[in-house]
Protein backbone atom coordinates (compact mmCIF):
# COMPACT_ATOMS: atom_id res chain seq x y z
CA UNK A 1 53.44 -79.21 -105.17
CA UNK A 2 52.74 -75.48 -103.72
CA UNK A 3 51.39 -76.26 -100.05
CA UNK A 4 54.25 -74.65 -98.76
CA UNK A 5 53.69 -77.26 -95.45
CA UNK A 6 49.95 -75.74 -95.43
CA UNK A 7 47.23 -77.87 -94.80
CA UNK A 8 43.47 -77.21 -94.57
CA UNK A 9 41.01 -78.87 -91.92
CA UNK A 10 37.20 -78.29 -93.96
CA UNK A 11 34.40 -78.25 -91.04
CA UNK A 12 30.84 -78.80 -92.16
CA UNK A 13 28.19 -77.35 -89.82
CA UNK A 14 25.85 -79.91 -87.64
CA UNK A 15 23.92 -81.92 -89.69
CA UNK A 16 25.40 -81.57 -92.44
CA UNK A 17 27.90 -83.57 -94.96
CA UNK A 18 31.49 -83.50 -95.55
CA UNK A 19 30.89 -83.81 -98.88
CA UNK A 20 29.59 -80.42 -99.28
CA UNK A 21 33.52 -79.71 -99.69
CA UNK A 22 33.65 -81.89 -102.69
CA UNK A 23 34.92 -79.08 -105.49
CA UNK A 24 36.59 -77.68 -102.73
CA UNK A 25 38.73 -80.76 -101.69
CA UNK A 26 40.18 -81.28 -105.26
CA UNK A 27 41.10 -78.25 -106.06
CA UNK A 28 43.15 -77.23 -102.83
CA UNK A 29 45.06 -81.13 -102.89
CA UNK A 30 45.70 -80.00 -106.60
CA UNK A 31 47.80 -76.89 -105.24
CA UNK A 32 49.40 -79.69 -103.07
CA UNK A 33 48.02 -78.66 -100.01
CA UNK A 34 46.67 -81.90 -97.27
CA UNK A 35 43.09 -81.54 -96.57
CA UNK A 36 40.94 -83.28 -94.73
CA UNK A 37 37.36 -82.94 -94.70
CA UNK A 38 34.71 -83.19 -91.37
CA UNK A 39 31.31 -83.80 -90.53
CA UNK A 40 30.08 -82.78 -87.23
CA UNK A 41 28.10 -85.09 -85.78
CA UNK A 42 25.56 -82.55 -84.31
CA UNK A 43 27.26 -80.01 -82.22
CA UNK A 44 26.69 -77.15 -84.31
CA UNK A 45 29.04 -74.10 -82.88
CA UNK A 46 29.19 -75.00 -79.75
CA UNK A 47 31.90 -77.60 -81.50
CA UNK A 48 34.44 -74.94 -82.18
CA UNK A 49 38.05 -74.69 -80.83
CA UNK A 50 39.50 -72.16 -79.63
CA UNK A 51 42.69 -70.83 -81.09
CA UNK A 52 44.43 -70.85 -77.68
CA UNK A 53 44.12 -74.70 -77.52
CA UNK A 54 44.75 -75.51 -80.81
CA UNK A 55 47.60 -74.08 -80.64
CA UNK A 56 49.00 -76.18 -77.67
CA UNK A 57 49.57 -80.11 -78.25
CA UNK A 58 46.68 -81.90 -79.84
CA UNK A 59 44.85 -83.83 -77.59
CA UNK A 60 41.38 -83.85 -78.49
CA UNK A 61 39.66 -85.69 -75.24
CA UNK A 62 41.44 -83.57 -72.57
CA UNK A 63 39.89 -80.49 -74.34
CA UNK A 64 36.58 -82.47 -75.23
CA UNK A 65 36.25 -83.01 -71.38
CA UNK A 66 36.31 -79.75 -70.67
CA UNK A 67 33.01 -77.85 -69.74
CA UNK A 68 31.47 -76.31 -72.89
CA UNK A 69 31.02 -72.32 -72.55
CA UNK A 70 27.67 -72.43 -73.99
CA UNK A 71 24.94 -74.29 -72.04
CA UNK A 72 22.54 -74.88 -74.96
CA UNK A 73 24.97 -77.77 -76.43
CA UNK A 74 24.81 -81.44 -76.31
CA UNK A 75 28.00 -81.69 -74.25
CA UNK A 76 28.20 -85.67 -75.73
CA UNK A 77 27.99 -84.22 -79.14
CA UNK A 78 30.57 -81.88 -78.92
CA UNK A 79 32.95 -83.94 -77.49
CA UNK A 80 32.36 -86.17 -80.45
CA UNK A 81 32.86 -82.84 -82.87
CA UNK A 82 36.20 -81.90 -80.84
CA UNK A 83 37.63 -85.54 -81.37
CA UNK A 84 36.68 -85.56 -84.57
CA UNK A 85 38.27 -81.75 -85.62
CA UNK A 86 41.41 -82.60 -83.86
CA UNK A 87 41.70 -86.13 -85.25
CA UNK A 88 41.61 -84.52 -88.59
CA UNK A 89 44.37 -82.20 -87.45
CA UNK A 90 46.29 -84.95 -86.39
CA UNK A 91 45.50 -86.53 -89.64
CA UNK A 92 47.16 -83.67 -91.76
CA UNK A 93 49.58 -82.56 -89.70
CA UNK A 94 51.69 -85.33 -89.17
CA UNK A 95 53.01 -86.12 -92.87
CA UNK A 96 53.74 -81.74 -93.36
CA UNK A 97 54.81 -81.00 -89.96
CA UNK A 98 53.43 -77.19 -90.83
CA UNK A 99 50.74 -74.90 -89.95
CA UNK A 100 47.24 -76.27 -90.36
CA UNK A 101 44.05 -73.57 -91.42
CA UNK A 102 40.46 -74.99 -89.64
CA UNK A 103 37.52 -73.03 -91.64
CA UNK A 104 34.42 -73.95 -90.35
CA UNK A 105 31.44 -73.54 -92.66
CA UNK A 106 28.24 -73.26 -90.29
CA UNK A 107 24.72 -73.33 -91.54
CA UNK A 108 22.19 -75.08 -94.16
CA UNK A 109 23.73 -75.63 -97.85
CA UNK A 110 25.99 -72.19 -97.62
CA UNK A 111 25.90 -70.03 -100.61
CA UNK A 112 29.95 -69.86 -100.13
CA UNK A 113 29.85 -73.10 -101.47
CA UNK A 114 28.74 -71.93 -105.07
CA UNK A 115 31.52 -70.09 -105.88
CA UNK A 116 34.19 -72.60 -105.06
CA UNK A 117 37.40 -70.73 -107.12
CA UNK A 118 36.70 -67.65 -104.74
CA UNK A 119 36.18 -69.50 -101.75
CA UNK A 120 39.53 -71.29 -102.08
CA UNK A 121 41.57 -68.57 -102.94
CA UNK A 122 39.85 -66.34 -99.71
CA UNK A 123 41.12 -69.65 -97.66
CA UNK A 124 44.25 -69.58 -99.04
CA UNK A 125 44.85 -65.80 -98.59
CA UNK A 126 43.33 -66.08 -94.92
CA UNK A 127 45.68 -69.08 -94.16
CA UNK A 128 49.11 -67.43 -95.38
CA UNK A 129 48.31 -64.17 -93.31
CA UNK A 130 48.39 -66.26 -89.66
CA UNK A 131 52.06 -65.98 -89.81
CA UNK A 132 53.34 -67.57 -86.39
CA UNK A 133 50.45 -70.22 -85.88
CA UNK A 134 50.81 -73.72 -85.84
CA UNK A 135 46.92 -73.63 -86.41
CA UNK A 136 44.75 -70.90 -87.24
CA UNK A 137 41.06 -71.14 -87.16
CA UNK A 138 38.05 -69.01 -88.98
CA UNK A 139 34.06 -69.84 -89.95
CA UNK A 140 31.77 -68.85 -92.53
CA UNK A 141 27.90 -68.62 -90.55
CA UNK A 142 25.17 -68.01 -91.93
CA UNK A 143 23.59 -65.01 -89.86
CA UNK A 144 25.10 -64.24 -87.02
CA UNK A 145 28.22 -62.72 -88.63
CA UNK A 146 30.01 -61.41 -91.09
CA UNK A 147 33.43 -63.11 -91.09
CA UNK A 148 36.55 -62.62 -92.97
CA UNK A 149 35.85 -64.71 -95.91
CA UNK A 150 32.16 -63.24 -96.41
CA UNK A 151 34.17 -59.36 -96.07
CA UNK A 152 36.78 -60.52 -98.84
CA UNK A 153 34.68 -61.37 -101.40
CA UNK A 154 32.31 -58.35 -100.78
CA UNK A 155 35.75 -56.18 -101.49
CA UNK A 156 35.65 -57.45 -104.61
CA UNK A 157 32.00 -55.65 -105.68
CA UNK A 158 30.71 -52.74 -106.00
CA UNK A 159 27.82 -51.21 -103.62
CA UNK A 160 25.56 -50.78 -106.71
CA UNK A 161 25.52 -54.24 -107.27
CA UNK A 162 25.13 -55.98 -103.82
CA UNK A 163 22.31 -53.52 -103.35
CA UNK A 164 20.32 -54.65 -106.89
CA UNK A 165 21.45 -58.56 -105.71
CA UNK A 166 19.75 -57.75 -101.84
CA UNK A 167 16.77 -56.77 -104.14
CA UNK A 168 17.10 -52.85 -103.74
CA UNK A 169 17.98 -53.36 -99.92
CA UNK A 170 20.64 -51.31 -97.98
CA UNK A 171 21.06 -48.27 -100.04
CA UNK A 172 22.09 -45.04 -97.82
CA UNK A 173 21.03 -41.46 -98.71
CA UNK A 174 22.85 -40.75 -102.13
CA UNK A 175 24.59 -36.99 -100.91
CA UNK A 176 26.68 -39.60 -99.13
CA UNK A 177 29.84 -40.37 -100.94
CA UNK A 178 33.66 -40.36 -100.47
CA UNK A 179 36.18 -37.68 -100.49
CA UNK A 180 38.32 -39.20 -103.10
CA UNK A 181 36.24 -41.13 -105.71
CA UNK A 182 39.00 -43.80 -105.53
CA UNK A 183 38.02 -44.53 -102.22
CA UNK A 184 36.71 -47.58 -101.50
CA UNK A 185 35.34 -49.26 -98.14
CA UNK A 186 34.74 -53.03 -96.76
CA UNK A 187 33.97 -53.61 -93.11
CA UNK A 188 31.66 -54.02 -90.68
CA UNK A 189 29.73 -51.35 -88.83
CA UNK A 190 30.33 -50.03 -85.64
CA UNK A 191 27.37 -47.50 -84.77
CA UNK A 192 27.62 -44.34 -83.35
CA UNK A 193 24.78 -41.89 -82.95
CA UNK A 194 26.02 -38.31 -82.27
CA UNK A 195 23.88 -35.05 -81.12
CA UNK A 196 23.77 -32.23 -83.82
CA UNK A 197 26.79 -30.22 -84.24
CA UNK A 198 28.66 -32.25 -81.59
CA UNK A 199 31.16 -34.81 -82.65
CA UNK A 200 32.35 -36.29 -78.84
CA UNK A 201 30.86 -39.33 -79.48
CA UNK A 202 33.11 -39.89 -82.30
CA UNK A 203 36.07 -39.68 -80.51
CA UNK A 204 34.93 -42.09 -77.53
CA UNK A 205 34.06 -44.69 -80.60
CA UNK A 206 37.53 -44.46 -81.82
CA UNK A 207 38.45 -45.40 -78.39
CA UNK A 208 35.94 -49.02 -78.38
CA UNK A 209 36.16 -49.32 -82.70
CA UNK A 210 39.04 -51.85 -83.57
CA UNK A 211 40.56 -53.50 -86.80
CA UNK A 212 37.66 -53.80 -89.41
CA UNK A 213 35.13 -51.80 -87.31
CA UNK A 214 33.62 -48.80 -89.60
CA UNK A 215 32.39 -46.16 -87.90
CA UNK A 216 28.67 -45.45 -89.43
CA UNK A 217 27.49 -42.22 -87.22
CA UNK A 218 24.18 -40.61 -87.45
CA UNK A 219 23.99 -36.49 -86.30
CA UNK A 220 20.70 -36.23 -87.01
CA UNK A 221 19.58 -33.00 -88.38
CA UNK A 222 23.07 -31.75 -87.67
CA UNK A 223 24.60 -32.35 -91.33
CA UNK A 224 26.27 -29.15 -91.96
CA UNK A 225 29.05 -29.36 -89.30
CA UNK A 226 32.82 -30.48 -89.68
CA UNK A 227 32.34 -33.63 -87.48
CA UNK A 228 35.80 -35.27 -88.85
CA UNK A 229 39.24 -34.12 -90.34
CA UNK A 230 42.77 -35.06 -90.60
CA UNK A 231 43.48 -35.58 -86.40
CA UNK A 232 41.01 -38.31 -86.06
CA UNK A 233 40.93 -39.73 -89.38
CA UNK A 234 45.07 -40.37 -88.53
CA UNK A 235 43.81 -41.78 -84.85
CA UNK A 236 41.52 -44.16 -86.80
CA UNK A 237 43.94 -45.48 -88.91
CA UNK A 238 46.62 -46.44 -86.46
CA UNK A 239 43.74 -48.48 -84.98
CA UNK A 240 42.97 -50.30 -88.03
CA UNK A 241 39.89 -48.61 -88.56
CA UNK A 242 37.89 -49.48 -92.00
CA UNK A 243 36.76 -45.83 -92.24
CA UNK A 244 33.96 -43.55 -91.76
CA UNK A 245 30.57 -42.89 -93.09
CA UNK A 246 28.80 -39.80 -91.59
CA UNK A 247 25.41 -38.13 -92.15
CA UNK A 248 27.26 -35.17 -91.62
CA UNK A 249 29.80 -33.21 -92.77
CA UNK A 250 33.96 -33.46 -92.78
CA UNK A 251 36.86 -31.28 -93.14
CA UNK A 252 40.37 -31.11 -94.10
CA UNK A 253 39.20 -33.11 -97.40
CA UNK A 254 42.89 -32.43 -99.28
CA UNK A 255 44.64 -34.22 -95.98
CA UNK A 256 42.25 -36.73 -95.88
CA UNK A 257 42.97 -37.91 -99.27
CA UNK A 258 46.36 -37.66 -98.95
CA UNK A 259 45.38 -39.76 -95.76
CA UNK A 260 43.77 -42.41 -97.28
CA UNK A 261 41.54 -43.75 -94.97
CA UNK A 262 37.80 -44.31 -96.58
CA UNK A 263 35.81 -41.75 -95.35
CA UNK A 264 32.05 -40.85 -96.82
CA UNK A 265 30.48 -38.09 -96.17
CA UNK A 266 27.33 -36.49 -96.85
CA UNK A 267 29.02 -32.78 -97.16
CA UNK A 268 32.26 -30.80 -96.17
CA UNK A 269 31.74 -27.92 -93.73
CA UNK A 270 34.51 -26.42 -91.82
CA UNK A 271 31.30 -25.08 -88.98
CA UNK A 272 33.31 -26.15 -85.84
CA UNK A 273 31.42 -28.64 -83.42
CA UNK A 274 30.89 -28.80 -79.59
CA UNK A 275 32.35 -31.68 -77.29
CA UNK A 276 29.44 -31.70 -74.57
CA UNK A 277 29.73 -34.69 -71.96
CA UNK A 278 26.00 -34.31 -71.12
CA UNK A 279 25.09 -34.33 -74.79
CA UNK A 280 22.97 -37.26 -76.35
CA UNK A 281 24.64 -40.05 -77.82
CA UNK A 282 25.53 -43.22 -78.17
CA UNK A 283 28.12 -45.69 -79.59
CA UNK A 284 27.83 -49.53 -80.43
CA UNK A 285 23.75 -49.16 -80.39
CA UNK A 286 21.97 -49.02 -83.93
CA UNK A 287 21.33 -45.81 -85.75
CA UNK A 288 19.13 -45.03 -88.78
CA UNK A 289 20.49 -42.96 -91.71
CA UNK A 290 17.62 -42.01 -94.13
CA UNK A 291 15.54 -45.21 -94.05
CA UNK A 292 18.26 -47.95 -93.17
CA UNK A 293 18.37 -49.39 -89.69
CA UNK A 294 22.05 -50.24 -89.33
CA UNK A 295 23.34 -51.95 -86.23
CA UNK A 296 26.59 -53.31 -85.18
CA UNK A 297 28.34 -55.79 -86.94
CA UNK A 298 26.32 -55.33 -90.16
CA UNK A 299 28.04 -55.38 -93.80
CA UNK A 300 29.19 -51.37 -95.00
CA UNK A 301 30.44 -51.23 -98.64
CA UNK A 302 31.01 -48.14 -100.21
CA UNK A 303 32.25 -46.90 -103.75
CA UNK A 304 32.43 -43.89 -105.97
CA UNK A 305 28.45 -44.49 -106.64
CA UNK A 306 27.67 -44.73 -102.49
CA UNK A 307 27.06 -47.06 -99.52
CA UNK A 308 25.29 -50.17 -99.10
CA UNK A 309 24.73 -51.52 -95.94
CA UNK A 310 23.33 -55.19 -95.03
CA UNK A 311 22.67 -57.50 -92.32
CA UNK A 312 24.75 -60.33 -91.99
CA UNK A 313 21.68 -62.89 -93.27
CA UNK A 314 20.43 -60.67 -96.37
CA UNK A 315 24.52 -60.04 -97.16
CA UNK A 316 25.62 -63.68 -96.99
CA UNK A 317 23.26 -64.31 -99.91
CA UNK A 318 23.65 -60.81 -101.20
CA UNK A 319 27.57 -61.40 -102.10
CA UNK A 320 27.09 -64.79 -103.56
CA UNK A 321 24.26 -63.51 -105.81
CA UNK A 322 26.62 -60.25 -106.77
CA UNK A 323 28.84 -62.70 -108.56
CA UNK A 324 26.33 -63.85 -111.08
CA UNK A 325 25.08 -60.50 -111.55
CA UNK A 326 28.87 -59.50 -112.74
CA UNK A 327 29.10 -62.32 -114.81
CA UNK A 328 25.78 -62.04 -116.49
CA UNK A 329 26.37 -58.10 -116.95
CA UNK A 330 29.77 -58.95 -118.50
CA UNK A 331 27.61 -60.97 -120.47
CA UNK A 332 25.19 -58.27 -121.79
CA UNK A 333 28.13 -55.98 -121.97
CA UNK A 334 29.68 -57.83 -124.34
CA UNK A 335 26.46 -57.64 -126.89
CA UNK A 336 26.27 -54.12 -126.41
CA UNK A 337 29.88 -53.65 -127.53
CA UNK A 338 29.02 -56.17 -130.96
CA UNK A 339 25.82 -54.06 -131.40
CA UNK A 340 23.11 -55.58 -129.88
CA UNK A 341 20.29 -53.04 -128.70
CA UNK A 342 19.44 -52.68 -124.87
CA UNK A 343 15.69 -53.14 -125.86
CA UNK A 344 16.41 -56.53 -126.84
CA UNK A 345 19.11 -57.57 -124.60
CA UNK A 346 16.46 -57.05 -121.83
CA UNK A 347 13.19 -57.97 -123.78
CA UNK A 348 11.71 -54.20 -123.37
């Protein structure tokens, strides 16, 4: 037995089954962890609960009798969803006495449910890192965000390949790549529209940006200034900052590497830039770089070979669909290697 006094509460969206966890179930009580599966009888998110109370003594009808924050749910139903949530808490908890890790899964016959081996090692690595909670809480939706098990499995792929599996979607200009071609970047955008040659904006985003937040900023015609160097990539890192990606340009390229923050970049200039108060930007509001839309919240991946970026619906199926595109080009790769031709391998 490995649980370690971990157990798993497995919350499938309204309308839905519990048995949609069915590979999942077996495979985390094999590790010796409790789980308990849950069906919500039609509550959708609106059946959610919050960290803050789970974290107090389960008792699921004094919070199920409290007013739901969002007017558009069936307050009957949620109660019903609460009870049922916290019952299952109450279900695993008691024979581990341990922490307890509720992933909800929200939305019609998730994709994250075809790659089961990855899903449950995300869960497991999401679980062990809420040190100091008695229960922790995440969700996996379909569209409205991209959550922390949807951003750990895109860290696993490359931007080439979720933009070919988002059928040729996302792809930024291609002068835009990192500093260090070791870098690599995972997070979701935070916006930030800056006028040419003037780089103010940037600093009042690092101000609003937080942990996972990458800041995606669009100067315009104003590529060929020095928009970022070594002070605020420093002051973007102690905030937990994913990194940068610029239109523009950067400097102080040997102490950002040694930095290590992720920054892209679509040149380095060391042409000084203005910090007018009057000038023309914006943070948090979408932006367009080359032909992408990008707004906040949206997936940012970046390699040696670019950046993708994707909204949260087209990258939810995007990252499942990466997977079988590695596995079939492992696949192909491994005819190449024994002498197959490419003309064949891909009927040409």
């Amino acid at each position: 037995m490995s649980g370690g006094g971990l157990a798993f509460v497995l919350v499938h969206g309204a309308w839905h089954n519990a048995a949609s966890w069915a590979q999942i179930v077996p495979m985390l009580e094999a590790e010796g962890y409790g789980v308990r599966a849950v069906d919500l009888p039609g509550a959708g998110a609106g059946a959610k609960v919050p960290t803050s109370y789970l974290n107090r003594p389960i008792d699921a009808r004094a919070f199920a009798s409290e007013p739901s924050p969002n007017a558009d749910v069936d307050q009957e139903k949620r109660t019903r969803s609460v009870i049922a949530i916290v019952e299952a808490l109450q279900a695993v908890h008691a024979p581990i006495g341990g922490k307890t890790h509720v992933h909800t899964l929200v939305g019609s016959h998730s994709p994250f449910l075809s790659q089961p081996n990855e899903l449950v090692r995300i869960l497991r690595e999401i679980a062990h890192e809420a040190e100091g909670e008695r229960v922790s809480m995440t969700d996996t939706a379909l569209g409205p965000a991209i959550d922390t098990a949807l951003l750990a499995m895109a860290a696993k792929l490359s931007a080439a390949t979720l933009h070919e599996a988002a059928h040729k979607a996302g792809a930024l200009p291609a002068a835009i790549k990192p500093v260090d071609t070791a870098m690599r970047l995972c997070g979701r955008a935070f916006p930030v529209k800056c006028p040419p040659g003037d780089n103010l904006w940037i600093h009042r985003a690092l101000a609003q940006a937080g942990p996972g937040d990458v800041l995606v900023v669009s100067v315009g015609e104003g590529v060929e200034f020095g928009y970022w160097g070594e002070i605020m990539g420093a002051a973007a890192k102690s905030r937990g900052i994913s990194g940068l990606v610029i239109s523009g340009g950067v400097r102080d390229v040997e102490a950002l590497r040694r930095l290590g923050l992720p920054t892209f970049s679509a040149c380095v200039s060391i042409r000084g830039t203005v910090k007018d108060r009057a000038g023309d930007g914006a943070i948090g509001e979408p932006v367009r770089i080359g032909d992408i839309a990008i707004s906040r919240g949206d997936l940012v991946v970046g390699d040696a070979d670019g950046v993708v970026v994707l909204t949260p619906d087209v990258a939810c199926a995007a990252v499942v669909a990466s997977f079988a595109r590695d596995e079939q080009e492992a696949a192909i790769i491994e005819r190449v290697r024994a002498g197959a031709l490419t003309l064949d391998v891909y009927n040409l």
